[in-house]
N, C-alpha and C. Protein backbone atom coordinates (compact mmCIF):
# COMPACT_ATOMS: atom_id res chain seq x y z
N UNK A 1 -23.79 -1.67 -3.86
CA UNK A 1 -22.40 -1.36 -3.49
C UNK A 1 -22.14 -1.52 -2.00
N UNK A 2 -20.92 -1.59 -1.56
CA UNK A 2 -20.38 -1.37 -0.09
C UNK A 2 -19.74 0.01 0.05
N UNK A 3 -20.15 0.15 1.13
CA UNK A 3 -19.85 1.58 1.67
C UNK A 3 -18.03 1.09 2.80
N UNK A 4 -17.43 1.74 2.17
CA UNK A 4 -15.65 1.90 2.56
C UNK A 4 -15.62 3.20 3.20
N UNK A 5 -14.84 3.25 4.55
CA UNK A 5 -14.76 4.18 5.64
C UNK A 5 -13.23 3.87 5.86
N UNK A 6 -12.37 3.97 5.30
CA UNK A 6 -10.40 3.63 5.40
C UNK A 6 -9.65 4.87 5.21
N UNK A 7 -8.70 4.52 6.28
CA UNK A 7 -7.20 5.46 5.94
C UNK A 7 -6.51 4.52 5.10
N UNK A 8 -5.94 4.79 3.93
CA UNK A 8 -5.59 4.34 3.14
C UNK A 8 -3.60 5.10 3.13
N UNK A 9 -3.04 4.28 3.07
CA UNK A 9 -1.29 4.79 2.98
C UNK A 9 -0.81 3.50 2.20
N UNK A 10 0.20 4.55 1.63
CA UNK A 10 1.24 3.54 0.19
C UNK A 10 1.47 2.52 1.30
N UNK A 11 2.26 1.16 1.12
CA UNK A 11 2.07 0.10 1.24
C UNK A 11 3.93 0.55 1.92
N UNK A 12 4.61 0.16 3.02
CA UNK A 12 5.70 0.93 4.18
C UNK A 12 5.98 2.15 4.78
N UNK A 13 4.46 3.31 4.37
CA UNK A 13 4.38 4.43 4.84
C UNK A 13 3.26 4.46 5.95
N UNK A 14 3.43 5.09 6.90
CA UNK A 14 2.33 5.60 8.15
C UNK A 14 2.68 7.11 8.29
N UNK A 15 3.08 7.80 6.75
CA UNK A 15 2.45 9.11 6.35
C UNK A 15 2.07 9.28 5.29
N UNK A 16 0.84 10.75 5.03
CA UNK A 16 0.55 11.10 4.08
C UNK A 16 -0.96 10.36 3.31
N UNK A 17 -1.27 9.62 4.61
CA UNK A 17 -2.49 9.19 4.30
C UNK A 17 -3.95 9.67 4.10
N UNK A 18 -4.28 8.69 3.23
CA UNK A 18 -5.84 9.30 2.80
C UNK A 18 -7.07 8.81 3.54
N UNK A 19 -8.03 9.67 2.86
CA UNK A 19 -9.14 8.61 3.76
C UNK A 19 -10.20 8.14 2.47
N UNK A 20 -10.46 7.37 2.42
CA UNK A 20 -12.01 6.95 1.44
C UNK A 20 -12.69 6.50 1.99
N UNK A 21 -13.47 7.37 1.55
CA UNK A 21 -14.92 7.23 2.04
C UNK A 21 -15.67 6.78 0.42
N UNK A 22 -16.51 5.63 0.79
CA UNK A 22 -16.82 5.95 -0.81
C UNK A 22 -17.67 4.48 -0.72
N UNK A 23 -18.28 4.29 -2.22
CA UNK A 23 -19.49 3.08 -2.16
C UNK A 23 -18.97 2.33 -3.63
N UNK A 24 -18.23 1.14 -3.15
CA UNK A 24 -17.48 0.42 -3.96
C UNK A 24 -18.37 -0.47 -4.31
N UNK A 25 -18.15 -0.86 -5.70
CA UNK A 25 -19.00 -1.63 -6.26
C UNK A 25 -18.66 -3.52 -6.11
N UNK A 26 -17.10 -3.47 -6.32
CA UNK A 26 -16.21 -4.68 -5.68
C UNK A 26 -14.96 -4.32 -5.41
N UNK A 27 -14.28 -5.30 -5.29
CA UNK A 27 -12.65 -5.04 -4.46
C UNK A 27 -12.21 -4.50 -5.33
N UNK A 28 -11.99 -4.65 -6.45
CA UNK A 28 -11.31 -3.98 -8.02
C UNK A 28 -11.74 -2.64 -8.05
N UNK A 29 -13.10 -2.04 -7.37
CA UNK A 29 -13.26 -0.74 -7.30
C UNK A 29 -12.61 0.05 -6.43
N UNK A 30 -12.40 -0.81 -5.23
CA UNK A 30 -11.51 -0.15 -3.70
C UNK A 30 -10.64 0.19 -4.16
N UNK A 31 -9.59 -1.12 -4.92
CA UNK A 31 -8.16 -0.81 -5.07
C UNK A 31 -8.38 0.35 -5.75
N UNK A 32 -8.69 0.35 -6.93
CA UNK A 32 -8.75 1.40 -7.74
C UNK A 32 -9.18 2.84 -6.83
N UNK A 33 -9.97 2.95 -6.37
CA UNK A 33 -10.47 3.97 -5.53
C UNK A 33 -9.18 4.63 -4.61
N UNK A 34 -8.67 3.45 -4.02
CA UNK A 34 -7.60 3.80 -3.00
C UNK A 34 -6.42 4.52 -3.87
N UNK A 35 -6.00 4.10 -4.78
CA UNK A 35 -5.01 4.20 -5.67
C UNK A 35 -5.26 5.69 -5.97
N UNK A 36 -6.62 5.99 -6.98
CA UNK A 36 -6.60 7.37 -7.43
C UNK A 36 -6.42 8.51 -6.02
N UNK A 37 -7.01 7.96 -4.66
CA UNK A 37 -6.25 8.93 -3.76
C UNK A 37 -5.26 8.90 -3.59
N UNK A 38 -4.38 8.37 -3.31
CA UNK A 38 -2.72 8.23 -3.28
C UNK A 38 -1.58 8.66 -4.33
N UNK A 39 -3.20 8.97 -5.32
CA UNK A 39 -2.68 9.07 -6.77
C UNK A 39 -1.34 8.02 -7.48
N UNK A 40 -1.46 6.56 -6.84
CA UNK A 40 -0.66 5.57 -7.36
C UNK A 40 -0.90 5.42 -8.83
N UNK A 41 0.02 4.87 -9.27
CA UNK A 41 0.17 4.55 -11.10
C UNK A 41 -0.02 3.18 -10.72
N UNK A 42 -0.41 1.81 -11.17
CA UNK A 42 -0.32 0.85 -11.45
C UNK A 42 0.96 0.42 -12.48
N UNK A 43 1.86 -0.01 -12.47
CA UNK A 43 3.11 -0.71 -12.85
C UNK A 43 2.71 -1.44 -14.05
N UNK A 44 3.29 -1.73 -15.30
CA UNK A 44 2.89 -2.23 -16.20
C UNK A 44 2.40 -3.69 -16.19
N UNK A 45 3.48 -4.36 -14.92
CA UNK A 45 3.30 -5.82 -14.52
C UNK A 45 2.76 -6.15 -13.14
N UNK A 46 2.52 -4.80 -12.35
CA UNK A 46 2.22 -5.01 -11.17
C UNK A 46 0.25 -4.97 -11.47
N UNK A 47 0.31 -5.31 -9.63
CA UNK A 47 -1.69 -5.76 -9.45
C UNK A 47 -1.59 -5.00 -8.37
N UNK A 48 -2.78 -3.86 -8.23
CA UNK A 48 -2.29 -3.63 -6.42
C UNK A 48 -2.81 -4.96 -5.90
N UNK A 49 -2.32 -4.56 -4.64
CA UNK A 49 -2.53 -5.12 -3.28
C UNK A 49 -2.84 -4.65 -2.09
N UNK A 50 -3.69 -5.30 -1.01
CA UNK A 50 -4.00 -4.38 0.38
C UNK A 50 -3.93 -5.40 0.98
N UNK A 51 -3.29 -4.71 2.21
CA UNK A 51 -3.00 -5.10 3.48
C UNK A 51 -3.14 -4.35 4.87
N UNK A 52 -3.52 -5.17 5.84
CA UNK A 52 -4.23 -4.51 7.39
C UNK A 52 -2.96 -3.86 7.53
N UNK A 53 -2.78 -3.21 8.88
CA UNK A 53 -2.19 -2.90 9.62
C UNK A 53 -1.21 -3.84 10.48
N UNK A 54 -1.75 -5.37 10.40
CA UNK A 54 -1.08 -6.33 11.14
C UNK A 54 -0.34 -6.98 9.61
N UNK A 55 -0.33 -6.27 8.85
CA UNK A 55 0.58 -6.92 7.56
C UNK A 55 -0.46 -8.32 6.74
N UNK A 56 -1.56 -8.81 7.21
CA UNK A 56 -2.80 -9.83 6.58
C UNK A 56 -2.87 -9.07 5.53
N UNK A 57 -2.82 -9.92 3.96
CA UNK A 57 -3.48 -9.46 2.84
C UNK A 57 -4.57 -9.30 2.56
N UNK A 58 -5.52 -8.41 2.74
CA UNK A 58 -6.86 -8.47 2.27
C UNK A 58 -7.33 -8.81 0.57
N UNK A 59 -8.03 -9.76 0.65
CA UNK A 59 -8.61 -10.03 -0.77
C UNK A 59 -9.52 -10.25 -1.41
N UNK A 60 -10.40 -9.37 -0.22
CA UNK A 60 -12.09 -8.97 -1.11
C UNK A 60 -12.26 -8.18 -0.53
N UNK A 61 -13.73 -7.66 -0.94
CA UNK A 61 -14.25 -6.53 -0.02
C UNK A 61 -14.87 -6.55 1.63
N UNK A 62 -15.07 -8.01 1.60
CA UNK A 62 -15.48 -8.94 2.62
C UNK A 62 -14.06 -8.51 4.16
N UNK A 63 -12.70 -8.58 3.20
CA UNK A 63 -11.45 -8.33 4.28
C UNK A 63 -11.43 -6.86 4.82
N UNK A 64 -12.22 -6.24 4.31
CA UNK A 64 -11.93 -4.85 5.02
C UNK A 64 -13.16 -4.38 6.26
N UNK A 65 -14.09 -5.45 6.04
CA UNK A 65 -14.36 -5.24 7.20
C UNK A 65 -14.04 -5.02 8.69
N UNK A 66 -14.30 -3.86 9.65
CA UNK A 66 -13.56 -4.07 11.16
C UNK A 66 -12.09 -3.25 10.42
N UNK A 67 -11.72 -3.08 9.54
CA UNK A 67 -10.25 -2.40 9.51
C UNK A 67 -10.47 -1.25 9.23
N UNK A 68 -9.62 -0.21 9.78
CA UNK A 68 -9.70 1.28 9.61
C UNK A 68 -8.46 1.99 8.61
N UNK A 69 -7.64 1.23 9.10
CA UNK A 69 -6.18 1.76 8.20
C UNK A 69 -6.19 -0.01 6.98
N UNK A 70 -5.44 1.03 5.75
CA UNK A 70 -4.97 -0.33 4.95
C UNK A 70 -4.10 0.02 3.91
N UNK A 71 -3.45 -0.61 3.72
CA UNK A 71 -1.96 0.15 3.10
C UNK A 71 -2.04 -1.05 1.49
N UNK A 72 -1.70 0.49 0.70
CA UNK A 72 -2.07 -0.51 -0.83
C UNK A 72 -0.69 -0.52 -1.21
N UNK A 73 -0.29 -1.19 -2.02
CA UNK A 73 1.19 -1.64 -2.37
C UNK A 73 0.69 -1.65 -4.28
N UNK A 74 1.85 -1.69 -4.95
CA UNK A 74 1.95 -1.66 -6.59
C UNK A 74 2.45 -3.24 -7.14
N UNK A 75 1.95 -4.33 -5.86
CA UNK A 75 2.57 -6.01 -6.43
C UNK A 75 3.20 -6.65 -5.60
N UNK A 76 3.99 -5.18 -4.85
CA UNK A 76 5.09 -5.99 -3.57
C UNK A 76 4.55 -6.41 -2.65
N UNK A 77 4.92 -7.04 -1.65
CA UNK A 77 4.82 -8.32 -0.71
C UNK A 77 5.13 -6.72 0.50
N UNK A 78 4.10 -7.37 1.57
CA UNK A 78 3.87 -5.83 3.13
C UNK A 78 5.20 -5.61 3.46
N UNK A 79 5.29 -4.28 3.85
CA UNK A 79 6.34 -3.56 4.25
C UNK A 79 6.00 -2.82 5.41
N UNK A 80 6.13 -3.69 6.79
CA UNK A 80 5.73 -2.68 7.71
C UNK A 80 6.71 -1.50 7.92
N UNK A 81 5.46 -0.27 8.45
CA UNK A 81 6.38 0.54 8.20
C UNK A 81 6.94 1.16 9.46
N UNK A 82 6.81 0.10 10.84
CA UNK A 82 7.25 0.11 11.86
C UNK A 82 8.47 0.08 11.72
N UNK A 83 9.25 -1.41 10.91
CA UNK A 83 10.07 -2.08 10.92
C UNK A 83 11.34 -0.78 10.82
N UNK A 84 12.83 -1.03 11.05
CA UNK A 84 13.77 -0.27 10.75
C UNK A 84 14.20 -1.09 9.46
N UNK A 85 14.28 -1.78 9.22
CA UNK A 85 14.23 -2.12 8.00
C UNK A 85 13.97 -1.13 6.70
N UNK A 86 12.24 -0.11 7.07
CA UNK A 86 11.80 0.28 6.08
C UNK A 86 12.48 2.00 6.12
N UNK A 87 12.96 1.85 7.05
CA UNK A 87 14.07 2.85 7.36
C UNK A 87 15.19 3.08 6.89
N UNK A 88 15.82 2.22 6.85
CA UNK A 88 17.25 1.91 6.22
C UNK A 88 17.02 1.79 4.47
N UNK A 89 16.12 1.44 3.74
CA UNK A 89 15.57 1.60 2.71
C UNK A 89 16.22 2.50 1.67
N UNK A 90 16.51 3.77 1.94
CA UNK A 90 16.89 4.88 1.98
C UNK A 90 18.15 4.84 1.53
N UNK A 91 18.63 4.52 2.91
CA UNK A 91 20.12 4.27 3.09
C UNK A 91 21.00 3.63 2.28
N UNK A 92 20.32 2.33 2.15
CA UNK A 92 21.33 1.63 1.42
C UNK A 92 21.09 1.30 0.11
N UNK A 93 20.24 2.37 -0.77
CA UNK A 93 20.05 2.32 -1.64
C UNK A 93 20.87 2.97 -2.57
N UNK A 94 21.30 4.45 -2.19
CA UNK A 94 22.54 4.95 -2.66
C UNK A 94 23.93 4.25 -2.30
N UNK A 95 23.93 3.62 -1.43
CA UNK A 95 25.29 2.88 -0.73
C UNK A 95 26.07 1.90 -2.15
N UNK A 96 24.17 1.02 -2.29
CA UNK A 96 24.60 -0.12 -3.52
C UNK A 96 25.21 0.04 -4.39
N UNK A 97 24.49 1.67 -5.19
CA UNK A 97 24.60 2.06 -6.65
C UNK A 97 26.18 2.20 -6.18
N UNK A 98 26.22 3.28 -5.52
CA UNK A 98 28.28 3.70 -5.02
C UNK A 98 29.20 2.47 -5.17
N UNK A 99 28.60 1.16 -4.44
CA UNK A 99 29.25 0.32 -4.50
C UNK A 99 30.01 -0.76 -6.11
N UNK A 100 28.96 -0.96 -6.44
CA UNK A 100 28.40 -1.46 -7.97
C UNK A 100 28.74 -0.56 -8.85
N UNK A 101 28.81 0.84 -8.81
CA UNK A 101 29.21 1.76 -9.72
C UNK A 101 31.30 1.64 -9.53
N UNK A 102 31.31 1.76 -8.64
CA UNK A 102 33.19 1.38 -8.65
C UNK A 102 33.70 -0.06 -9.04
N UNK A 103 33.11 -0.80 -9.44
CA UNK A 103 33.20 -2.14 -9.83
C UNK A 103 34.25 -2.04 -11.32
């Protein structure tokens, strides 16, 4: 196995993160590993996914080398969670329904 030393956060959050520590057998074990800390569900159609901190998809166990933080996602494409973008998220999510609902 490989030994994993990561802060692990949902995939546009930089809170509420985990850490794993743990001795993965392959990448399919990480994700999985990462997931049951975050306590993520896997999506009926979704795959996770991980990604650095610089938004690079990692896609073996080989990519997490040298990285400390890595943010797992449920399929979607990186969401930094610098961006105001992932801010506004929020916002204009009730805005839509309001909008679309008076239609």
């Amino acid at each position: 196995g490989t030994i994993v030393n990561l802060k692990v956060f949902v995939n546009g959050t930089n809170r509420g993160g985990r850490v794993v520590r743990a001795e993965v057998e392959d990448f399919y074990d990480l994700l999985t590993t990462c997931a049951s800390k975050l306590r993520m569900k896997l999506p009926e159609e979704g795959c996770y996914r991980l990604f650095s901190s610089a938004g690079r998809e990692v896609l073996g166990l080989e990519g997490v080398e040298g990285l400390d933080v890595v943010f797992l996602s449920q399929g979607e494409e990186w969401v930094n969670p610098q961006a105001p973008a992932a801010m506004s998220v929020s916002v204009s999510g009730p805005v839509v329904a309001a909008t679309s609902a008076a239609r």
